[in-house]
N, C-alpha and C. Protein backbone atom coordinates (compact mmCIF):
# COMPACT_ATOMS: atom_id res chain seq x y z
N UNK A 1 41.25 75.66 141.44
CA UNK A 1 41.39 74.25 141.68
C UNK A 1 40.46 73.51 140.72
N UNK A 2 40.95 72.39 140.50
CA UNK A 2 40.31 71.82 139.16
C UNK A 2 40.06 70.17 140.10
N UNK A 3 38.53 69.46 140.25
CA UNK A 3 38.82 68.56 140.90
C UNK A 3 38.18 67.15 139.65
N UNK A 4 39.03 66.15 139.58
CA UNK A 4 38.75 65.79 138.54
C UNK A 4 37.45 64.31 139.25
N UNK A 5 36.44 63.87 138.06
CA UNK A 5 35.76 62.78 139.11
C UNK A 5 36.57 61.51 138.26
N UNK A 6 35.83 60.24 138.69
CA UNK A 6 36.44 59.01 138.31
C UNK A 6 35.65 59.06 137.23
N UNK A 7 36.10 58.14 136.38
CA UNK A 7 35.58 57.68 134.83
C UNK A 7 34.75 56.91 135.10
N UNK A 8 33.43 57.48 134.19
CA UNK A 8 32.26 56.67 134.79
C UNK A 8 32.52 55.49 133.21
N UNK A 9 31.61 54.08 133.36
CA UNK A 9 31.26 53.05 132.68
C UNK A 9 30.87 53.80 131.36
N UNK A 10 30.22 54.82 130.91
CA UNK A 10 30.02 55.37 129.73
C UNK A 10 31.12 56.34 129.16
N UNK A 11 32.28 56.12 129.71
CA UNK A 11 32.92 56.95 129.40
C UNK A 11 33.01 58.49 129.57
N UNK A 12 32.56 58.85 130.18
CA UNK A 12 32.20 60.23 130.88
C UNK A 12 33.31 60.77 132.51
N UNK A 13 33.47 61.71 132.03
CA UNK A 13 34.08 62.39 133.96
C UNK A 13 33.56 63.68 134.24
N UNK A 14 33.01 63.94 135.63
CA UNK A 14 32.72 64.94 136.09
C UNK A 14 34.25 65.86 136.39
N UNK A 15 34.22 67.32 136.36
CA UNK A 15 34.92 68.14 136.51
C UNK A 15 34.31 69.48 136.80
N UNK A 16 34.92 69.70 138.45
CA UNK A 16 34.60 70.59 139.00
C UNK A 16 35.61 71.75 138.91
N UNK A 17 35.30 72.98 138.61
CA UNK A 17 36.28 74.29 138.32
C UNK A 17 35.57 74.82 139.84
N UNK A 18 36.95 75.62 140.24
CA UNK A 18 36.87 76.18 141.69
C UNK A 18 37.90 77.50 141.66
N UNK A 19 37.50 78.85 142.00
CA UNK A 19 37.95 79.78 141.48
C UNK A 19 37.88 80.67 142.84
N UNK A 20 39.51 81.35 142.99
CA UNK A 20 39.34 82.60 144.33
C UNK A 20 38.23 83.84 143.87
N UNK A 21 37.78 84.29 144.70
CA UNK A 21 37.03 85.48 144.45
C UNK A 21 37.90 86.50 143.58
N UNK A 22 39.49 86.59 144.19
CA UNK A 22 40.39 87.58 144.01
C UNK A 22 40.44 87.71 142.24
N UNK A 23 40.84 86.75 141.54
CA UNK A 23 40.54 87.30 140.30
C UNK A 23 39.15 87.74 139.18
N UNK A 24 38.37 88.11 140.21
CA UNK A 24 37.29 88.51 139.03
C UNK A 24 36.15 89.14 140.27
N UNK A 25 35.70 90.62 139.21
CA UNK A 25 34.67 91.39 140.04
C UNK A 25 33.36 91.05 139.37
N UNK A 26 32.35 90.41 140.31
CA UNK A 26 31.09 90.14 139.20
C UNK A 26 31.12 89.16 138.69
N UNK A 27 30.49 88.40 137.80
CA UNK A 27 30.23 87.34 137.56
C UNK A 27 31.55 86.45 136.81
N UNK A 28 31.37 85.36 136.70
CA UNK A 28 32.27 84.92 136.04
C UNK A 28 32.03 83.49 135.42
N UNK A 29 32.31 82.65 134.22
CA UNK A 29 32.09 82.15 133.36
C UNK A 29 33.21 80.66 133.04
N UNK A 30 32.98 79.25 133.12
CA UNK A 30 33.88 78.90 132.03
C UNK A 30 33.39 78.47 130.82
N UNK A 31 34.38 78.93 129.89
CA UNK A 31 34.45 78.90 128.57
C UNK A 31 35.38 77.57 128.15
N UNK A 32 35.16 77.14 126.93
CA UNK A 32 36.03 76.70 126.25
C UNK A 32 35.52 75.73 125.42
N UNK A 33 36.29 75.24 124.60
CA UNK A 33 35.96 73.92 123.20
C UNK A 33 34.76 73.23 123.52
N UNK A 34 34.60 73.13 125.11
CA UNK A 34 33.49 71.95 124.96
C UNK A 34 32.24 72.58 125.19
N UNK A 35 31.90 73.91 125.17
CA UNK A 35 30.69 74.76 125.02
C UNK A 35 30.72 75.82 124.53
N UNK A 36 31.40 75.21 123.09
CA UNK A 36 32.01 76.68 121.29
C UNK A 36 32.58 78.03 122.21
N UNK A 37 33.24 78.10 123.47
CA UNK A 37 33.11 79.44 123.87
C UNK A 37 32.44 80.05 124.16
N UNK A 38 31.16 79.65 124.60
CA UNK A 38 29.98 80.50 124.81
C UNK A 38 30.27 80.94 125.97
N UNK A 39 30.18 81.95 126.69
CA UNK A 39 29.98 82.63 128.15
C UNK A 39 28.96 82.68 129.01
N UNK A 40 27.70 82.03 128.03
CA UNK A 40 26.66 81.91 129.06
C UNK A 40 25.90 80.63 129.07
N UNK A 41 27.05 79.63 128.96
CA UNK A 41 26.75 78.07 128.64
C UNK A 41 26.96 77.61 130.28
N UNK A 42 28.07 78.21 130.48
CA UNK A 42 28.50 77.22 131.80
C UNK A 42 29.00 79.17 132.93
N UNK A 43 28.05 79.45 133.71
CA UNK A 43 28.30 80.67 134.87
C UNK A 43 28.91 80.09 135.83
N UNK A 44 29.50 80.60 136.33
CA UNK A 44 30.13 79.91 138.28
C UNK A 44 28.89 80.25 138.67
N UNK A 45 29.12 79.64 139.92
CA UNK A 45 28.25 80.02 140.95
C UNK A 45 28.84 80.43 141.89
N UNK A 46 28.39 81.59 142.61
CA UNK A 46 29.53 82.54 143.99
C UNK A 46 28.88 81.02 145.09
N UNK A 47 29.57 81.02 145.89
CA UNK A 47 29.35 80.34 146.86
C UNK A 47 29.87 81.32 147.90
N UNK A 48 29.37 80.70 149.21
CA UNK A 48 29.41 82.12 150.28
C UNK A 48 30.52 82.30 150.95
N UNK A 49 31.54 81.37 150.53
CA UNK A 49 32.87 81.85 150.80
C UNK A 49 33.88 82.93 150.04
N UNK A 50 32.77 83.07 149.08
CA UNK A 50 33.71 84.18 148.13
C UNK A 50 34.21 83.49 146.92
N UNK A 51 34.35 81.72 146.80
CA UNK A 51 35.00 81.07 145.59
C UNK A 51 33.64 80.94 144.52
N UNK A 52 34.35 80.85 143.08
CA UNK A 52 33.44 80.75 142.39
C UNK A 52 33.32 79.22 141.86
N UNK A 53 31.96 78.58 141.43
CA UNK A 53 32.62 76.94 141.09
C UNK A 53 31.54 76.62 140.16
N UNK A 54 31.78 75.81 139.03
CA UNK A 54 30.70 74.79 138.38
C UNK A 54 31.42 74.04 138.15
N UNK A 55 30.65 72.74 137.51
CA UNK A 55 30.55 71.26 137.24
C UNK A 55 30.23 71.14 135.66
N UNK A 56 30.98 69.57 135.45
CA UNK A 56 30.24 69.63 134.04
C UNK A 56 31.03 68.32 133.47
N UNK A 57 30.37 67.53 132.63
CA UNK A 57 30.66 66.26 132.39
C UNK A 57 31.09 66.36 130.78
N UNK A 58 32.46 65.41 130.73
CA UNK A 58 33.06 66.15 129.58
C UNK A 58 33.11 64.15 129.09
N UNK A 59 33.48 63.94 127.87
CA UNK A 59 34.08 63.03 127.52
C UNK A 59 35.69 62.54 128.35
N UNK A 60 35.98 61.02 128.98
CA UNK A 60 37.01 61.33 129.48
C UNK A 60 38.51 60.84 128.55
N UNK A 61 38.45 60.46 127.68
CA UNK A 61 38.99 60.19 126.70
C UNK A 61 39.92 62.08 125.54
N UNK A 62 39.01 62.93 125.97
CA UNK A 62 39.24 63.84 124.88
C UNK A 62 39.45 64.83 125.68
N UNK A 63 40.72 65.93 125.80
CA UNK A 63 41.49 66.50 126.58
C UNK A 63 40.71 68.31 126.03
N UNK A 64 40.53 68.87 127.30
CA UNK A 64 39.54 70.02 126.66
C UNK A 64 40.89 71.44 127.32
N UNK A 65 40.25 72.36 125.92
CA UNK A 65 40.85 74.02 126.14
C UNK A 65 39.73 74.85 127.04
N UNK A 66 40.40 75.65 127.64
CA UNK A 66 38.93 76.24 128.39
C UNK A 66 39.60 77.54 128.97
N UNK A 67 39.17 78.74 129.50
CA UNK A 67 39.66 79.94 130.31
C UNK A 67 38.29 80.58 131.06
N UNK A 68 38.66 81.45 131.73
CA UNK A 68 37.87 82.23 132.32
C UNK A 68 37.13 83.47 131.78
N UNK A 69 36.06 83.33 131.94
CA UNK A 69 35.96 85.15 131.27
C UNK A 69 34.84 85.67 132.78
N UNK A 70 35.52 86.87 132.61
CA UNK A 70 34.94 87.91 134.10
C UNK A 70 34.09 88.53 133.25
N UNK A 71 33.23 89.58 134.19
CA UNK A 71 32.36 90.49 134.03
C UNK A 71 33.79 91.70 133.49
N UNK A 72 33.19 92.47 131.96
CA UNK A 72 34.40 93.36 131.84
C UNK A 72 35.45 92.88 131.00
N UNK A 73 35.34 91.65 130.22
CA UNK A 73 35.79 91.32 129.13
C UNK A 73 37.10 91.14 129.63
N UNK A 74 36.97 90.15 130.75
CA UNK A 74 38.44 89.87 131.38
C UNK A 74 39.08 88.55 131.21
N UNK A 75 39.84 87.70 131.11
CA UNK A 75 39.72 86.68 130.36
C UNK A 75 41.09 86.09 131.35
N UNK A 76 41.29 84.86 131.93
CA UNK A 76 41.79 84.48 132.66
C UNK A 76 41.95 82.83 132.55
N UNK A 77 43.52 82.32 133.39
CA UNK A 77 43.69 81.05 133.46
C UNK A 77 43.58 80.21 134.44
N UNK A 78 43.88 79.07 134.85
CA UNK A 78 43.71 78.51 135.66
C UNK A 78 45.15 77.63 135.80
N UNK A 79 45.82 78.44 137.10
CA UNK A 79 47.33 77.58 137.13
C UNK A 79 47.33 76.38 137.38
N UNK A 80 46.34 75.41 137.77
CA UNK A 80 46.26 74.17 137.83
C UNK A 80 45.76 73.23 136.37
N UNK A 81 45.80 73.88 134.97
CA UNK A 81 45.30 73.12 134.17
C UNK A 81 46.24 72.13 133.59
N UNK A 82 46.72 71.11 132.95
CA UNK A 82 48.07 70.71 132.77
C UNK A 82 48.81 71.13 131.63
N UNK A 83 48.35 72.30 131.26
CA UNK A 83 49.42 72.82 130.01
C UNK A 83 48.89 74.17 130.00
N UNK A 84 49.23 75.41 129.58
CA UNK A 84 49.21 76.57 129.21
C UNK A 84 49.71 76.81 128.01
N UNK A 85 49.20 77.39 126.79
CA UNK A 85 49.67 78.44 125.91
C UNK A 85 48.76 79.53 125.32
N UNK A 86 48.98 79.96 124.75
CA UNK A 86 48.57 81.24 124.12
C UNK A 86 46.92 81.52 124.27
N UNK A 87 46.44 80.35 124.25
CA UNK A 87 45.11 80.14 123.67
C UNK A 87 44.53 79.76 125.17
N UNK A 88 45.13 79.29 126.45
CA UNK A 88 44.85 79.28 127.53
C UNK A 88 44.55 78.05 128.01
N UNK A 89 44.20 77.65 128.75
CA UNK A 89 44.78 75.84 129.85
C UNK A 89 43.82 75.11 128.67
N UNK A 90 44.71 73.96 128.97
CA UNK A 90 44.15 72.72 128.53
C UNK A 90 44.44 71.29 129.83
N UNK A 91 43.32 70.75 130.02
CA UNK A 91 43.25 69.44 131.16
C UNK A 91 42.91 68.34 130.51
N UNK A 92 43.61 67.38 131.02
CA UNK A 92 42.92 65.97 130.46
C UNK A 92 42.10 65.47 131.57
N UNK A 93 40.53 65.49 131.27
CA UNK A 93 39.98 65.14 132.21
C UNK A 93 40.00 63.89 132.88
N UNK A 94 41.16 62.75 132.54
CA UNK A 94 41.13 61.65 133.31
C UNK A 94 42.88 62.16 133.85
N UNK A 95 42.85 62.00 135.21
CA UNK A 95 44.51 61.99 135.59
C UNK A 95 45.65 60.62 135.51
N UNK A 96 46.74 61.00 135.10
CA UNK A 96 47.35 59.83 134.36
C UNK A 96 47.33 58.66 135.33
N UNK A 97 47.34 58.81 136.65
CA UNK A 97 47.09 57.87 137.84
C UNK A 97 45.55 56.75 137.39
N UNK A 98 44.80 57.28 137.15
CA UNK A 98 43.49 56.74 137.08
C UNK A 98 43.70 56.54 135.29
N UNK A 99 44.20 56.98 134.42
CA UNK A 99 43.80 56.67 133.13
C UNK A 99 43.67 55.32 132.63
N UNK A 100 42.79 55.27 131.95
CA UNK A 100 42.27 54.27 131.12
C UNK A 100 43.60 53.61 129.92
N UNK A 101 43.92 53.24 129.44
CA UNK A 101 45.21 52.78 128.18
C UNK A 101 44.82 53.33 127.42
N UNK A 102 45.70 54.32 126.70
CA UNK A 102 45.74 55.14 125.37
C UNK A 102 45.80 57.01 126.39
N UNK A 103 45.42 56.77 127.39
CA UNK A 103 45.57 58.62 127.89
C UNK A 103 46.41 58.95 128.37
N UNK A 104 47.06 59.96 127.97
CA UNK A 104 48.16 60.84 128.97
C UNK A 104 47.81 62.13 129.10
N UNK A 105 48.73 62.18 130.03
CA UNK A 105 48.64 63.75 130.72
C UNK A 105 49.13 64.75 130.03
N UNK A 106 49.17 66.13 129.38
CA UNK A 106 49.67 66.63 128.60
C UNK A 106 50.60 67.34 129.55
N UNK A 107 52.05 67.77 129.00
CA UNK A 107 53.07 68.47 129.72
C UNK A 107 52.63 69.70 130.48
N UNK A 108 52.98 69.86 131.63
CA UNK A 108 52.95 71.59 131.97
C UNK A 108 53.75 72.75 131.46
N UNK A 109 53.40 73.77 130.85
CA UNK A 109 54.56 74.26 130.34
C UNK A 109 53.82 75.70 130.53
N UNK A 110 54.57 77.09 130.49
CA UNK A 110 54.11 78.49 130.42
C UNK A 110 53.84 78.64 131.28
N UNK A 111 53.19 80.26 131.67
CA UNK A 111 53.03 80.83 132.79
C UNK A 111 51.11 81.07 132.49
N UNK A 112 50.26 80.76 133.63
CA UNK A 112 49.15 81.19 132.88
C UNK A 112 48.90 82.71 132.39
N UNK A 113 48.25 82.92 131.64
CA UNK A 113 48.00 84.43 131.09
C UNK A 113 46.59 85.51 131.32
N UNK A 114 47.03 86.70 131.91
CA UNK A 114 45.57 87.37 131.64
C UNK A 114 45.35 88.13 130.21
N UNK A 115 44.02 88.55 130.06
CA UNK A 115 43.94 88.86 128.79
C UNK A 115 42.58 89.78 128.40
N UNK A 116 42.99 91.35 128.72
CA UNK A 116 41.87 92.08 128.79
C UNK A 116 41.28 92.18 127.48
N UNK A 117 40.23 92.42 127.19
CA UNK A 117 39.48 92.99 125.69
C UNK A 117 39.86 94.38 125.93
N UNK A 118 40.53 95.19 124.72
CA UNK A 118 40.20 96.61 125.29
C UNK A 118 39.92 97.19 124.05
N UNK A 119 38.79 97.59 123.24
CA UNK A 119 38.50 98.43 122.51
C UNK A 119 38.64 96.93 120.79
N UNK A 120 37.96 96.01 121.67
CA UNK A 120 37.76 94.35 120.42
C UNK A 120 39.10 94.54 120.61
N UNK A 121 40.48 94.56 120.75
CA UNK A 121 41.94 94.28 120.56
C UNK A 121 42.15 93.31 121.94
N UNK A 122 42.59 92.14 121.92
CA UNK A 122 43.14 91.73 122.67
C UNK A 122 44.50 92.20 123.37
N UNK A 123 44.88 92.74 124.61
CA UNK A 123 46.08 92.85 125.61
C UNK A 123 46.25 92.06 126.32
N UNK A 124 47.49 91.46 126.46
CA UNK A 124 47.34 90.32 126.70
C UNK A 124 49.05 90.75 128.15
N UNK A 125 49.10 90.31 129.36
CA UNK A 125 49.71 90.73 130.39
C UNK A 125 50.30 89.40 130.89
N UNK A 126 50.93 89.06 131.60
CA UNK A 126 51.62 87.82 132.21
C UNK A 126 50.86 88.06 133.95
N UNK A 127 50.47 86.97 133.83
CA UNK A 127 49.85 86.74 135.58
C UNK A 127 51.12 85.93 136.07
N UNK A 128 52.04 86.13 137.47
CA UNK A 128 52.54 85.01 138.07
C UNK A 128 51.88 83.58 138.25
N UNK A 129 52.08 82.28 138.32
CA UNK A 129 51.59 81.25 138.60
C UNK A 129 51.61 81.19 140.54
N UNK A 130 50.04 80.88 140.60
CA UNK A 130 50.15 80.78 141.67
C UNK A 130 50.18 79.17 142.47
């Protein structure tokens, strides 16, 4: 679950990532454009229900790529982002309901994807959308 905040006066939105336990053993990470990919920029945090979640304030104007990476070089999507391809979700952090003039929502399209490391080669598997 992806919960988006309102657009603050500086142009800024909070965005909360919220993740089942079920896809990932051990820690888990989001990645993407707005922290070069790093894996140890932005960790979930387990919360004691078993979901994993962080926060993080993005520009709300500029639409970000991002995926999951597990403990184990596991690499995962998020069926709620508003587009999927190859390269893995992309969200516009303002929703077209609340947008500002000039933002849209980008299309939904694809199925999200998993994507093990196995030996530096990417394998790459089809997850159902849940």
């Amino acid at each position: 679950m992806i919960k988006r905040g309102k657009p603050t006066k500086n142009g800024q939105v909070k965005l909360t990532f919220t993740i089942a336990e079920g896809p990932a053993r051990g820690g888990v990470s989001l990645v993407g454009d707005f922290n070069g990919w790093d894996p140890y920029a932005h960790p979930m945090q387990r919360k004691e229900n078993g979901t994993y979640q962080v926060s993080l304030t993005v520009p709300a104007r500029q639409p970000i790529r991002f995926r999951y990476l597990a403990d184990g070089g596991v690499w995962f999507d998020d069926a709620d982002a508003d587009h999927h391809d190859e390269h893995g979700g992309r969200i516009n952090p303002v929703d077209v309901q609340e947008a500002p003039e000039g933002i849209t929502s980008a299309p939904s399209v694809g199925k999200p994807m998993r994507q093990t490391l196995t030996a530096g080669r990417p394998v790459t598997n089809p997850v159902p959308a849940s």
